[in-house]
PDB file of N, CA and C in Angstrom:
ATOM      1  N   UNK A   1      -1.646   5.191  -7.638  1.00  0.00           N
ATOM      2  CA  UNK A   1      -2.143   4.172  -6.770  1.00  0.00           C
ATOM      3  C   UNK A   1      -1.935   4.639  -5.338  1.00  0.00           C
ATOM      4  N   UNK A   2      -3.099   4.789  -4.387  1.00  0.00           N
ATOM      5  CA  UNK A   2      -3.225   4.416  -2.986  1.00  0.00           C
ATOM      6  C   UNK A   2      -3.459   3.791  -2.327  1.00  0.00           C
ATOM      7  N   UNK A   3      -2.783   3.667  -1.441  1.00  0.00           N
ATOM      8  CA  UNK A   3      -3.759   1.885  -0.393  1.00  0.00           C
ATOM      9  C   UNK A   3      -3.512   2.571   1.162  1.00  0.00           C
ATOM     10  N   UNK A   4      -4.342   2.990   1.765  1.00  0.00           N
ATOM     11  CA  UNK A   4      -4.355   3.066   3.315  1.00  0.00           C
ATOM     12  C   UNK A   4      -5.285   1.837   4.009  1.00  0.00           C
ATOM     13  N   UNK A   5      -4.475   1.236   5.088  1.00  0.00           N
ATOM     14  CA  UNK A   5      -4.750   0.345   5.843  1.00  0.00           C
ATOM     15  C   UNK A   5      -4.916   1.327   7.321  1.00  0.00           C
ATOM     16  N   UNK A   6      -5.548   0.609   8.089  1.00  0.00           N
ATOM     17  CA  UNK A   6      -5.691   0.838   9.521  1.00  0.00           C
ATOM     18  C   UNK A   6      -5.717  -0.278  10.622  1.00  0.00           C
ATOM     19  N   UNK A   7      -5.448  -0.125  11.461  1.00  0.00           N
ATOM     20  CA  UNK A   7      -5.566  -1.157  12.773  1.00  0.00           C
ATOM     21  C   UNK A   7      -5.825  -0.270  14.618  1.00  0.00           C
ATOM     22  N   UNK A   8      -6.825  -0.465  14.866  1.00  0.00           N
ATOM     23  CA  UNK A   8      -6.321  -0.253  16.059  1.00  0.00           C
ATOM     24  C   UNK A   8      -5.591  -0.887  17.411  1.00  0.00           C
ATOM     25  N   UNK A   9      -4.814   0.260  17.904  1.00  0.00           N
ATOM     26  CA  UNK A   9      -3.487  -0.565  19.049  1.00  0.00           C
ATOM     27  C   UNK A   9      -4.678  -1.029  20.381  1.00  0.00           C
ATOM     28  N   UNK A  10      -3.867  -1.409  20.865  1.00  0.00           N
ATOM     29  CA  UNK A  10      -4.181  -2.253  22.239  1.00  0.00           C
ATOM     30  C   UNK A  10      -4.773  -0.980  23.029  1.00  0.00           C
ATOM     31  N   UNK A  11      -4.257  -0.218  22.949  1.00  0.00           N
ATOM     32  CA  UNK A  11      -4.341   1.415  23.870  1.00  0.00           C
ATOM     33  C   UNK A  11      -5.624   2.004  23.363  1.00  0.00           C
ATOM     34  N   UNK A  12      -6.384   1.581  21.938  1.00  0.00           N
ATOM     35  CA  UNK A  12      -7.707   2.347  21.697  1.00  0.00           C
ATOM     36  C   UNK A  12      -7.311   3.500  20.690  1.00  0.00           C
ATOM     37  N   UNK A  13      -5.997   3.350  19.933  1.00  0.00           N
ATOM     38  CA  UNK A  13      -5.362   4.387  19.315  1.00  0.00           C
ATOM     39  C   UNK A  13      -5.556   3.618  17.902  1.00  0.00           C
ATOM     40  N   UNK A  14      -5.560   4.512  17.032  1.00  0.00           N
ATOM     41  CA  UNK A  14      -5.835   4.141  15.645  1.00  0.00           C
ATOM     42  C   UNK A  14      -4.391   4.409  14.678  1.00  0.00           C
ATOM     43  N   UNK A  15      -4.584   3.136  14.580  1.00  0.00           N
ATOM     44  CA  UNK A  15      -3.022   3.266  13.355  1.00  0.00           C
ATOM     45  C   UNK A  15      -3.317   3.257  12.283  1.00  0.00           C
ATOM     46  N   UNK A  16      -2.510   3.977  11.307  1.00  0.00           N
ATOM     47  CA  UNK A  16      -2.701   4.155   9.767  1.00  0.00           C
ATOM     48  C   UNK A  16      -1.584   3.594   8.825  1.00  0.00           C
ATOM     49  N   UNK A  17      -1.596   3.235   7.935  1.00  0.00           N
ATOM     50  CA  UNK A  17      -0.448   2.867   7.048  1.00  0.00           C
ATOM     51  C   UNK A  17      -0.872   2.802   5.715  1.00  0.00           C
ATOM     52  N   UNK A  18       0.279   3.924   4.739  1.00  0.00           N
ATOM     53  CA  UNK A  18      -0.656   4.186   3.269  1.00  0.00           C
ATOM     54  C   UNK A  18       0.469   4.318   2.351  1.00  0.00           C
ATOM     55  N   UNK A  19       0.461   3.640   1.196  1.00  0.00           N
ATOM     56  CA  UNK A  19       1.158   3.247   0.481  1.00  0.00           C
ATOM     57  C   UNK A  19       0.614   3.988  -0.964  1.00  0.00           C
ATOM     58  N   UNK A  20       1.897   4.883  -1.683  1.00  0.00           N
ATOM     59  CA  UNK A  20       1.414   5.410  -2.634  1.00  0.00           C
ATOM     60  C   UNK A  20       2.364   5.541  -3.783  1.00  0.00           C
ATOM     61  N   UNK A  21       2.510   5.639  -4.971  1.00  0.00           N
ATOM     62  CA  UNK A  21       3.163   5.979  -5.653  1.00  0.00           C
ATOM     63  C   UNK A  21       3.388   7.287  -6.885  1.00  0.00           C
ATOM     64  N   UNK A  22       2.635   8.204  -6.427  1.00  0.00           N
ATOM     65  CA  UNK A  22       2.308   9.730  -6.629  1.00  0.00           C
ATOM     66  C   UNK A  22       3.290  10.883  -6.679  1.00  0.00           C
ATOM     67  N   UNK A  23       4.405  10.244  -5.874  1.00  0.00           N
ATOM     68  CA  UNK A  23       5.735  11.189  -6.412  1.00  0.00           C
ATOM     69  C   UNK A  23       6.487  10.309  -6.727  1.00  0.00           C
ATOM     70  N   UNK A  24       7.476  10.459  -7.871  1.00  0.00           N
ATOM     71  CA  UNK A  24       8.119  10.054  -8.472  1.00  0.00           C
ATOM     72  C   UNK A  24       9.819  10.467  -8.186  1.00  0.00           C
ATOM     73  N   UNK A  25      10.782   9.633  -7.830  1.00  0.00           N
ATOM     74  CA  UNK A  25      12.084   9.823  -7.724  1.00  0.00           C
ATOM     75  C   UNK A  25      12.818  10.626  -8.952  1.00  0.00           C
ATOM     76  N   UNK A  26      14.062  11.300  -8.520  1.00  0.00           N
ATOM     77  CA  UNK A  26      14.108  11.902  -9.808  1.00  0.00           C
ATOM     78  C   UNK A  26      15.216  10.764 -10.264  1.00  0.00           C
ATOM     79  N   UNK A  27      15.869  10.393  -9.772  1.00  0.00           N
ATOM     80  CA  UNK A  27      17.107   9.567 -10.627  1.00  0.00           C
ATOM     81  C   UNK A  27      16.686   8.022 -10.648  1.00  0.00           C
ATOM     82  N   UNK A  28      15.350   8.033 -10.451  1.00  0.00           N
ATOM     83  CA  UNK A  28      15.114   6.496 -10.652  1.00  0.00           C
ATOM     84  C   UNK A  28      13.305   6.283 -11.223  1.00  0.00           C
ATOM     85  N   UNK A  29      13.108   5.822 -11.760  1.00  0.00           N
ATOM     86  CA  UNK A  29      11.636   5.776 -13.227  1.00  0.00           C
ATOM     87  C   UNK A  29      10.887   5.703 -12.056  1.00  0.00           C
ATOM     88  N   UNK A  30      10.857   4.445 -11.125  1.00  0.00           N
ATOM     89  CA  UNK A  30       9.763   3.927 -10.302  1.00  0.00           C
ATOM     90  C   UNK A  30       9.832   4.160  -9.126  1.00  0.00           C
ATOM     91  N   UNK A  31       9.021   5.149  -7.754  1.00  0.00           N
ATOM     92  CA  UNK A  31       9.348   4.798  -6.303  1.00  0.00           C
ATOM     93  C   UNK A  31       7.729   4.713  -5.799  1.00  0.00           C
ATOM     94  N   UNK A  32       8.148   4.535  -4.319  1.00  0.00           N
ATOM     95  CA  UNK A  32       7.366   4.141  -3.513  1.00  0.00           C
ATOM     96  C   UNK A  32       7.313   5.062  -2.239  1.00  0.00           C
ATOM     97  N   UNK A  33       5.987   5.875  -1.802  1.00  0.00           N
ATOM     98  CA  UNK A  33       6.429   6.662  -0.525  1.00  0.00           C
ATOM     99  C   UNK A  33       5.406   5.430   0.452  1.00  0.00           C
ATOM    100  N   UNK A  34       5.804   5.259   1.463  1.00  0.00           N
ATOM    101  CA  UNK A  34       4.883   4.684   2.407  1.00  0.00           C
ATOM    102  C   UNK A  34       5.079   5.677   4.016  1.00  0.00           C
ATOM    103  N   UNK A  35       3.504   6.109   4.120  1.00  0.00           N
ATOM    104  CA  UNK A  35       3.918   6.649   5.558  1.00  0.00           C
ATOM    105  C   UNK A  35       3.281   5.622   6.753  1.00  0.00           C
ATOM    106  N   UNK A  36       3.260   5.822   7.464  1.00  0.00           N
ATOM    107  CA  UNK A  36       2.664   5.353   9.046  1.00  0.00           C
ATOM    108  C   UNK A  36       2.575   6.852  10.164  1.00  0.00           C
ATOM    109  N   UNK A  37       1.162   6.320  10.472  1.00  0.00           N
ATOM    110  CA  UNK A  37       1.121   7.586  12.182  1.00  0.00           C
ATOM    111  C   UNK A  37       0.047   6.745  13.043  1.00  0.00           C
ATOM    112  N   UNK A  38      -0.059   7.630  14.447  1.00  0.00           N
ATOM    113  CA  UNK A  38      -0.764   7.074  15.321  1.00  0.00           C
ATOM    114  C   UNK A  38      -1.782   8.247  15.288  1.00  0.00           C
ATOM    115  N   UNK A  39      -3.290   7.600  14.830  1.00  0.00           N
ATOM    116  CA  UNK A  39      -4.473   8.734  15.326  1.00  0.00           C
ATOM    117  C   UNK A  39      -4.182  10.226  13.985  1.00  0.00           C
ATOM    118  N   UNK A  40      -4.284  11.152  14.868  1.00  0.00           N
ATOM    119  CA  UNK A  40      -3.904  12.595  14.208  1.00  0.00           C
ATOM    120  C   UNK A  40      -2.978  12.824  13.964  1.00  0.00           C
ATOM    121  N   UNK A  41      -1.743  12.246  14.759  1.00  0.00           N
ATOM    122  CA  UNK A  41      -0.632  12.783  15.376  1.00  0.00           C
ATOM    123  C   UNK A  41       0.782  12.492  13.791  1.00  0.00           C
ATOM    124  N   UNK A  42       1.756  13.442  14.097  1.00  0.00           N
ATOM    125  CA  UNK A  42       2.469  13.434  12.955  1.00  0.00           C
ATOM    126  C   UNK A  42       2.952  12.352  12.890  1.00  0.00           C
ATOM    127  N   UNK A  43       3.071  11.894  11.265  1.00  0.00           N
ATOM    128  CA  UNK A  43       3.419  10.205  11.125  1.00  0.00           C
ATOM    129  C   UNK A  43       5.200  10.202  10.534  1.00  0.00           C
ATOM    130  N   UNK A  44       5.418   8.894  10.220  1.00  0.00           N
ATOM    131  CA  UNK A  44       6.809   8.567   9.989  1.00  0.00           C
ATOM    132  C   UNK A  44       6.535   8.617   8.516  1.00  0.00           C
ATOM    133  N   UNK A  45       7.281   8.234   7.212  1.00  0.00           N
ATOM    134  CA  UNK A  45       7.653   8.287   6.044  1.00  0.00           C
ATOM    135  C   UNK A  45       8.732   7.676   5.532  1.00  0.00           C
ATOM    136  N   UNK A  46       8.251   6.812   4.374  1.00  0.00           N
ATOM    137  CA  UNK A  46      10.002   5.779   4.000  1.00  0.00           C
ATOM    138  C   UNK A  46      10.021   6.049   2.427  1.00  0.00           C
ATOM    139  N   UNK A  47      11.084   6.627   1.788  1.00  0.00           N
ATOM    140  CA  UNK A  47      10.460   6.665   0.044  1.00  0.00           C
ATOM    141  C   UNK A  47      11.838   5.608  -0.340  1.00  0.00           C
ATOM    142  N   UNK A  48      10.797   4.396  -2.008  1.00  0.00           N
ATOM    143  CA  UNK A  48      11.500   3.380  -1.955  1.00  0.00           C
ATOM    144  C   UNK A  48      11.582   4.076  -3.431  1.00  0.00           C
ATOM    145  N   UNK A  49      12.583   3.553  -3.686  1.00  0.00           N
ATOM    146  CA  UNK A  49      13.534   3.627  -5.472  1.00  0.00           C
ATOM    147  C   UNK A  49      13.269   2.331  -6.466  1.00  0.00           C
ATOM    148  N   UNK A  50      13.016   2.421  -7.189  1.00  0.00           N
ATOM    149  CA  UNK A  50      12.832   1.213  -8.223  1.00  0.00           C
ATOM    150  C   UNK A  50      13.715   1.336  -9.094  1.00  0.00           C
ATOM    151  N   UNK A  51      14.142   0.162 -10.018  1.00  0.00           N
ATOM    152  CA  UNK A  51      14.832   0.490 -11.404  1.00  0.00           C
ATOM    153  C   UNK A  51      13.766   0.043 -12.279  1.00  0.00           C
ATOM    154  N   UNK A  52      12.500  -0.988 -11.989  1.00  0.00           N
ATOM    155  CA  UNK A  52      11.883  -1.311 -13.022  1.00  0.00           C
ATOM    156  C   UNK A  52      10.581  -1.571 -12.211  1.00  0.00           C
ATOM    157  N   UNK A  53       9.242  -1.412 -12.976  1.00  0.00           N
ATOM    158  CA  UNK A  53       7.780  -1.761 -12.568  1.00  0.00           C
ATOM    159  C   UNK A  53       7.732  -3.219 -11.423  1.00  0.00           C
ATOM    160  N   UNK A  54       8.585  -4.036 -12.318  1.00  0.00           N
ATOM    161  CA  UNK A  54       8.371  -5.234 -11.484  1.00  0.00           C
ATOM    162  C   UNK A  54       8.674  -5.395  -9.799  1.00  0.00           C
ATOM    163  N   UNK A  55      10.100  -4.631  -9.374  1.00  0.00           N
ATOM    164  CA  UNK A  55      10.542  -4.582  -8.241  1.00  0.00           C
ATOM    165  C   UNK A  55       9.357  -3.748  -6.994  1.00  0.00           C
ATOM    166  N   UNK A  56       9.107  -2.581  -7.986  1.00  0.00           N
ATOM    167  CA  UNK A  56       7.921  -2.099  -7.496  1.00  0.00           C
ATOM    168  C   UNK A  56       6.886  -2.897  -6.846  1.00  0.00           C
ATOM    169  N   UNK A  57       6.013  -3.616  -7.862  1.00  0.00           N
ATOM    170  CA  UNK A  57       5.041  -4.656  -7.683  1.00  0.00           C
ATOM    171  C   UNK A  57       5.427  -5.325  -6.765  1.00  0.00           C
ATOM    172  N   UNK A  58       6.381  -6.059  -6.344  1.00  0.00           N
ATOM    173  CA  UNK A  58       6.933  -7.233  -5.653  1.00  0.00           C
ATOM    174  C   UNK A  58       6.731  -6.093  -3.753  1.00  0.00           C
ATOM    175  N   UNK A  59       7.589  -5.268  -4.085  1.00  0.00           N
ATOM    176  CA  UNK A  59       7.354  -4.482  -3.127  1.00  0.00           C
ATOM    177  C   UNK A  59       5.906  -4.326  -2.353  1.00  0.00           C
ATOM    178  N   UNK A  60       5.146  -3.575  -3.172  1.00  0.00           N
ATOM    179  CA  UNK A  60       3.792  -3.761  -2.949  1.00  0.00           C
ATOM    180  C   UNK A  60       3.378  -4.708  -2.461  1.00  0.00           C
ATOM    181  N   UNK A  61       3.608  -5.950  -2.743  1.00  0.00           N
ATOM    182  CA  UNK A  61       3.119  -6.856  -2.374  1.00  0.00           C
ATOM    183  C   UNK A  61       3.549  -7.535  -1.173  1.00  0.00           C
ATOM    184  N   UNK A  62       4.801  -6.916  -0.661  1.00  0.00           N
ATOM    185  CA  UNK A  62       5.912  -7.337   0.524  1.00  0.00           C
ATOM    186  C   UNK A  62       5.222  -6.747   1.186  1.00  0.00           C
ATOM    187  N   UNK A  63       5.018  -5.530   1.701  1.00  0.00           N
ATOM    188  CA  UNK A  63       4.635  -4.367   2.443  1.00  0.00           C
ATOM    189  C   UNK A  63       2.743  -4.860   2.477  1.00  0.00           C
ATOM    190  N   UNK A  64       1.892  -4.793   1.792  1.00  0.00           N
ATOM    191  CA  UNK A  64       0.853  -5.384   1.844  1.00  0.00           C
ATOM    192  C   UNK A  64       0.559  -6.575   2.900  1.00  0.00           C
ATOM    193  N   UNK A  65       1.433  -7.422   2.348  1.00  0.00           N
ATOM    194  CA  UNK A  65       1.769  -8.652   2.955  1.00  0.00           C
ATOM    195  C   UNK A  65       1.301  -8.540   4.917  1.00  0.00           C
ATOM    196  N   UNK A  66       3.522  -8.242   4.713  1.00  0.00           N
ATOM    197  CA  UNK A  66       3.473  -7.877   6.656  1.00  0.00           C
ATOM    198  C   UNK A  66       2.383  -7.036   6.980  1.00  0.00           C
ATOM    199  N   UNK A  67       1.779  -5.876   6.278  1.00  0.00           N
ATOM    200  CA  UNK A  67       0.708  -5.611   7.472  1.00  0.00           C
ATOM    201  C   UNK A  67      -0.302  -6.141   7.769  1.00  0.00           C
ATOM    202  N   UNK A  68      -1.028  -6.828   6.530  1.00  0.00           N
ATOM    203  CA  UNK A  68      -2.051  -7.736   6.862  1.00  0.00           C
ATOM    204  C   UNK A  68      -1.928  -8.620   8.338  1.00  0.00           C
ATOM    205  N   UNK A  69      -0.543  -8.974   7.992  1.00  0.00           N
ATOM    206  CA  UNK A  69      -0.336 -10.450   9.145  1.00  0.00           C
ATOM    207  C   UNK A  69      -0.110  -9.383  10.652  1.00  0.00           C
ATOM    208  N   UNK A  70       0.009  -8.593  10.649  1.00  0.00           N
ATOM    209  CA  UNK A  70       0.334  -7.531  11.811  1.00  0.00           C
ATOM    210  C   UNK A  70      -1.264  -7.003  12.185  1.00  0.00           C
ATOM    211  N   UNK A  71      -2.365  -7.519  11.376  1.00  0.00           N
ATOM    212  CA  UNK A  71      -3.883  -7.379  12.144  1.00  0.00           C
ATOM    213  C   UNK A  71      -4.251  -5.818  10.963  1.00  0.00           C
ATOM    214  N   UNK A  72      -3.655  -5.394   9.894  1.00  0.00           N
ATOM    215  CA  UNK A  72      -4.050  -3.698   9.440  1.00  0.00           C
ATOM    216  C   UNK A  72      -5.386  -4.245   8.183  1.00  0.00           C
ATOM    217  N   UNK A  73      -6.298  -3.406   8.538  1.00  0.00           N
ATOM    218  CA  UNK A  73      -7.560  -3.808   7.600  1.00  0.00           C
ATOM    219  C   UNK A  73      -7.548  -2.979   6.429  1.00  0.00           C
ATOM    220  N   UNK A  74      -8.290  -2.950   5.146  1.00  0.00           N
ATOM    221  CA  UNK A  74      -8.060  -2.262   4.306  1.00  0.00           C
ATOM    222  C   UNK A  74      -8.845  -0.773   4.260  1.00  0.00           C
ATOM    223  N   UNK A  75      -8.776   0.568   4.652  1.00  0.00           N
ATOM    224  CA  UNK A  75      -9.061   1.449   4.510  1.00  0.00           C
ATOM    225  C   UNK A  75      -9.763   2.087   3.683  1.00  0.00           C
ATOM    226  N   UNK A  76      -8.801   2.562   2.297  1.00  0.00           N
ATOM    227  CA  UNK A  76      -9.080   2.751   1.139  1.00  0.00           C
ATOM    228  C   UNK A  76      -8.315   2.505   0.181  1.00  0.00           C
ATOM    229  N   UNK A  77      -8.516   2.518  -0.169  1.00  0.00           N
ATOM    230  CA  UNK A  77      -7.674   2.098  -2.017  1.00  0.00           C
ATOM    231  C   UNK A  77      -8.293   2.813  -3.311  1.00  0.00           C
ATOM    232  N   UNK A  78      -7.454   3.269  -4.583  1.00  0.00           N
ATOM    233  CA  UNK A  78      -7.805   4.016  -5.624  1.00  0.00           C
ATOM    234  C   UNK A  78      -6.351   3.783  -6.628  1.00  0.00           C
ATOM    235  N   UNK A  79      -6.841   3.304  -7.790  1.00  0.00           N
ATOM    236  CA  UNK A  79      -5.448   3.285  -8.717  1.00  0.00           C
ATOM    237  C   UNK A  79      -6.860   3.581 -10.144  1.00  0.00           C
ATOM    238  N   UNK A  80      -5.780   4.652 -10.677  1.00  0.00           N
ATOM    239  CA  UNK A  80      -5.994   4.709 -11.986  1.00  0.00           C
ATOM    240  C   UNK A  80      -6.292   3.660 -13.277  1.00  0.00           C
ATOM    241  N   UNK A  81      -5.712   3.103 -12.691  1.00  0.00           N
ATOM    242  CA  UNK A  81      -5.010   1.873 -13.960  1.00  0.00           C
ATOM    243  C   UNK A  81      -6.175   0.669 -13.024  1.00  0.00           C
ATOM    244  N   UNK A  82      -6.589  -0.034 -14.134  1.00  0.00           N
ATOM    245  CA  UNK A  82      -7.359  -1.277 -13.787  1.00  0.00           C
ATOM    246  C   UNK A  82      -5.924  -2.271 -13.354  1.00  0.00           C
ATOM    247  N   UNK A  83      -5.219  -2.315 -14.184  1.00  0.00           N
ATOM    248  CA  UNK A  83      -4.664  -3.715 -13.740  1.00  0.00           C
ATOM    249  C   UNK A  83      -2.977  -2.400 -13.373  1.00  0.00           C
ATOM    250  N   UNK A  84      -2.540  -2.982 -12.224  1.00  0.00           N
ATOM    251  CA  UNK A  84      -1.228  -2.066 -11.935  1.00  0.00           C
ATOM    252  C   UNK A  84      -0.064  -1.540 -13.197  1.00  0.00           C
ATOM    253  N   UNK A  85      -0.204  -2.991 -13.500  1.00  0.00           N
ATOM    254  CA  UNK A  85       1.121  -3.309 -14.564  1.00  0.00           C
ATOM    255  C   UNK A  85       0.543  -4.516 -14.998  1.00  0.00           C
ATOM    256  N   UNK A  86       1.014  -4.148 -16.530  1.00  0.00           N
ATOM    257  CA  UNK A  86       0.921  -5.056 -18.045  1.00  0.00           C
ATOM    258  C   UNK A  86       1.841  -6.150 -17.953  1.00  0.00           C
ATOM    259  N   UNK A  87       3.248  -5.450 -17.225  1.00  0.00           N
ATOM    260  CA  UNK A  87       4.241  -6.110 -16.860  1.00  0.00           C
ATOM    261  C   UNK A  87       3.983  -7.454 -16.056  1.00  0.00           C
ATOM    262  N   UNK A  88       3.641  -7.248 -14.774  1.00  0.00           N
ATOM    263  CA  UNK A  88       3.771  -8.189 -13.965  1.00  0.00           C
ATOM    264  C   UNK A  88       1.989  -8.664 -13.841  1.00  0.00           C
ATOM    265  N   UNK A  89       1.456  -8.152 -14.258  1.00  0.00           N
ATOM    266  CA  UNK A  89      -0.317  -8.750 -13.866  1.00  0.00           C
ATOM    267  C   UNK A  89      -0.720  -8.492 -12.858  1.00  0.00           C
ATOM    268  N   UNK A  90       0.038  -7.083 -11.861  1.00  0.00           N
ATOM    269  CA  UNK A  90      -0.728  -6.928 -10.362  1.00  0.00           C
ATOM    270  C   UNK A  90      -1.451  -5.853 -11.098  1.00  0.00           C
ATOM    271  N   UNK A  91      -3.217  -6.584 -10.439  1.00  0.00           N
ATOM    272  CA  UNK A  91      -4.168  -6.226 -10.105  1.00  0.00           C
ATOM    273  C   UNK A  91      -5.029  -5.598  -9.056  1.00  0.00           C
ATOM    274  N   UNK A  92      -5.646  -4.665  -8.874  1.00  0.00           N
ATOM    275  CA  UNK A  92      -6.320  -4.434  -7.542  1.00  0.00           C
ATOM    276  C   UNK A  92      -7.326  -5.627  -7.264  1.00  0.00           C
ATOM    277  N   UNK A  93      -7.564  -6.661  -8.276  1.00  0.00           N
ATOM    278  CA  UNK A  93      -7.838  -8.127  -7.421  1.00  0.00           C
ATOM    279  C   UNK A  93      -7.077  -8.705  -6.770  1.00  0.00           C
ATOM    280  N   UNK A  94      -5.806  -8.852  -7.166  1.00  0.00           N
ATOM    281  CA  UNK A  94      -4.884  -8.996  -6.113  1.00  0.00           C
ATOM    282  C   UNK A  94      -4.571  -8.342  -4.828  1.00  0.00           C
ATOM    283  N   UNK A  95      -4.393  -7.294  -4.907  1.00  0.00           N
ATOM    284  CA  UNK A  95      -4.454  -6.379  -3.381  1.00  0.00           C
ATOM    285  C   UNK A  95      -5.613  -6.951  -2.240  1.00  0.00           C
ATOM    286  N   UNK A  96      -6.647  -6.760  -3.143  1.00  0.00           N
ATOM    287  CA  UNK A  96      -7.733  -7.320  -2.076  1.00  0.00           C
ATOM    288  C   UNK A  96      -7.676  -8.912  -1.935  1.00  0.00           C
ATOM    289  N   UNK A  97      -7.300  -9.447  -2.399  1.00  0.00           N
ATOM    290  CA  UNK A  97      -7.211 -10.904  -2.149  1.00  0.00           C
ATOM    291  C   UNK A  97      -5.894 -11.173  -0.908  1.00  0.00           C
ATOM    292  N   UNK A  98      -4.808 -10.187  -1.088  1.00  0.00           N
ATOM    293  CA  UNK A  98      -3.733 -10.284  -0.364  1.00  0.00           C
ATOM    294  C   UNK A  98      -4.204  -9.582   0.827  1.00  0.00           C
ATOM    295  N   UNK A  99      -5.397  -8.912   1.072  1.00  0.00           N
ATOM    296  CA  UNK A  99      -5.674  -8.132   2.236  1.00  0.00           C
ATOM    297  C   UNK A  99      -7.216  -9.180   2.636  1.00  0.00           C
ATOM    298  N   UNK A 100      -7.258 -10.386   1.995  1.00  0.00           N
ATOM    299  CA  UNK A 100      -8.544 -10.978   2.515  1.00  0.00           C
ATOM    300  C   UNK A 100      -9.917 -10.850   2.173  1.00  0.00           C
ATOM    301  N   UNK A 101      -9.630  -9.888   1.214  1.00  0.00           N
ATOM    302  CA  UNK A 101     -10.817  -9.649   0.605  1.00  0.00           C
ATOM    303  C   UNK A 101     -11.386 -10.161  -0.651  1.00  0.00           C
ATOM    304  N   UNK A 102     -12.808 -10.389  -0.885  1.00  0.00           N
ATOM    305  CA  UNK A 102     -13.073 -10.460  -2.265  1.00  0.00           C
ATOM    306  C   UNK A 102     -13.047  -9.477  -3.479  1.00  0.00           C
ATOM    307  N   UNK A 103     -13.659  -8.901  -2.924  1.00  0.00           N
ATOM    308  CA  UNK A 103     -14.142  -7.282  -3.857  1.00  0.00           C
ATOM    309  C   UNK A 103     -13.424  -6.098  -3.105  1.00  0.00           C
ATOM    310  N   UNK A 104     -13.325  -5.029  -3.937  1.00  0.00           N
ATOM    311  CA  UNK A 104     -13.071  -3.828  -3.421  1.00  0.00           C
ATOM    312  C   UNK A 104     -14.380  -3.370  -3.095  1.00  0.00           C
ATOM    313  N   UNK A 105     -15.449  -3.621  -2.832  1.00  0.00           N
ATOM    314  CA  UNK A 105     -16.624  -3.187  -2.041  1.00  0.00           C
ATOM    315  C   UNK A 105     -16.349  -3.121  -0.653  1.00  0.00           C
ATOM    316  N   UNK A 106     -15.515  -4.396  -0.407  1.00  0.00           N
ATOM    317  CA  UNK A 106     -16.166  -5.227   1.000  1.00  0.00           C
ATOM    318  C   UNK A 106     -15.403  -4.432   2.326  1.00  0.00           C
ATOM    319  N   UNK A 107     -14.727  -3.461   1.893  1.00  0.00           N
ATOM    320  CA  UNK A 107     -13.339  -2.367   2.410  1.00  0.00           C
ATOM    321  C   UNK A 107     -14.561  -1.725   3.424  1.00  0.00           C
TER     322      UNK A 107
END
């Protein structure tokens, strides 16, 4: 799963923020890398640890959340899996609903 958001700053500078789960922690089943940058320029990086799918999800959905309300539009998005988790029922209908959207077209 990927999700890059964008916003641009007050200054005319383009912000990015992308949420992925493509590397995997070694002493823990589930993580989370999320980076942020401005434009081209080299970005920041946070990697999160899970013990189980669900904390994950919840996460996702924390982080989703604040940037929406911080003005970040949806970029792109791509997950393998139709529905995230069996576990908890996150959906990429959900993502887009939590980012304002109807469809993953409307990106």
């Amino acid at each position: 799963m990927i999700v890059t958001l964008y916003k641009t700053a007050i200054n005319g500078a383009l912000l990015y923020y992308t949420i992925h789960d493509r590397q995997s922690g070694l002493s823990h089943p589930w993580s989370l890398t999320v980076t942020w940058s401005r434009g081209a320029g080299r970005g920041r990086e946070k990697f999160y640890l899970f013990e189980n799918l669900a904390e994950k999800d919840r996460m996702i959905r924390k982080l989703l959340g604040r940037r929406t309300k911080d003005g970040y539009r949806l970029l792109y998005s791509f997950s393998r899996d139709t529905a995230w988790s069996d576990e908890t029922g996150v959906a990429e209908a959900d993502m887009a609903q939590a980012l304002g959207r109807t469809s993953r077209s409307q990106a």
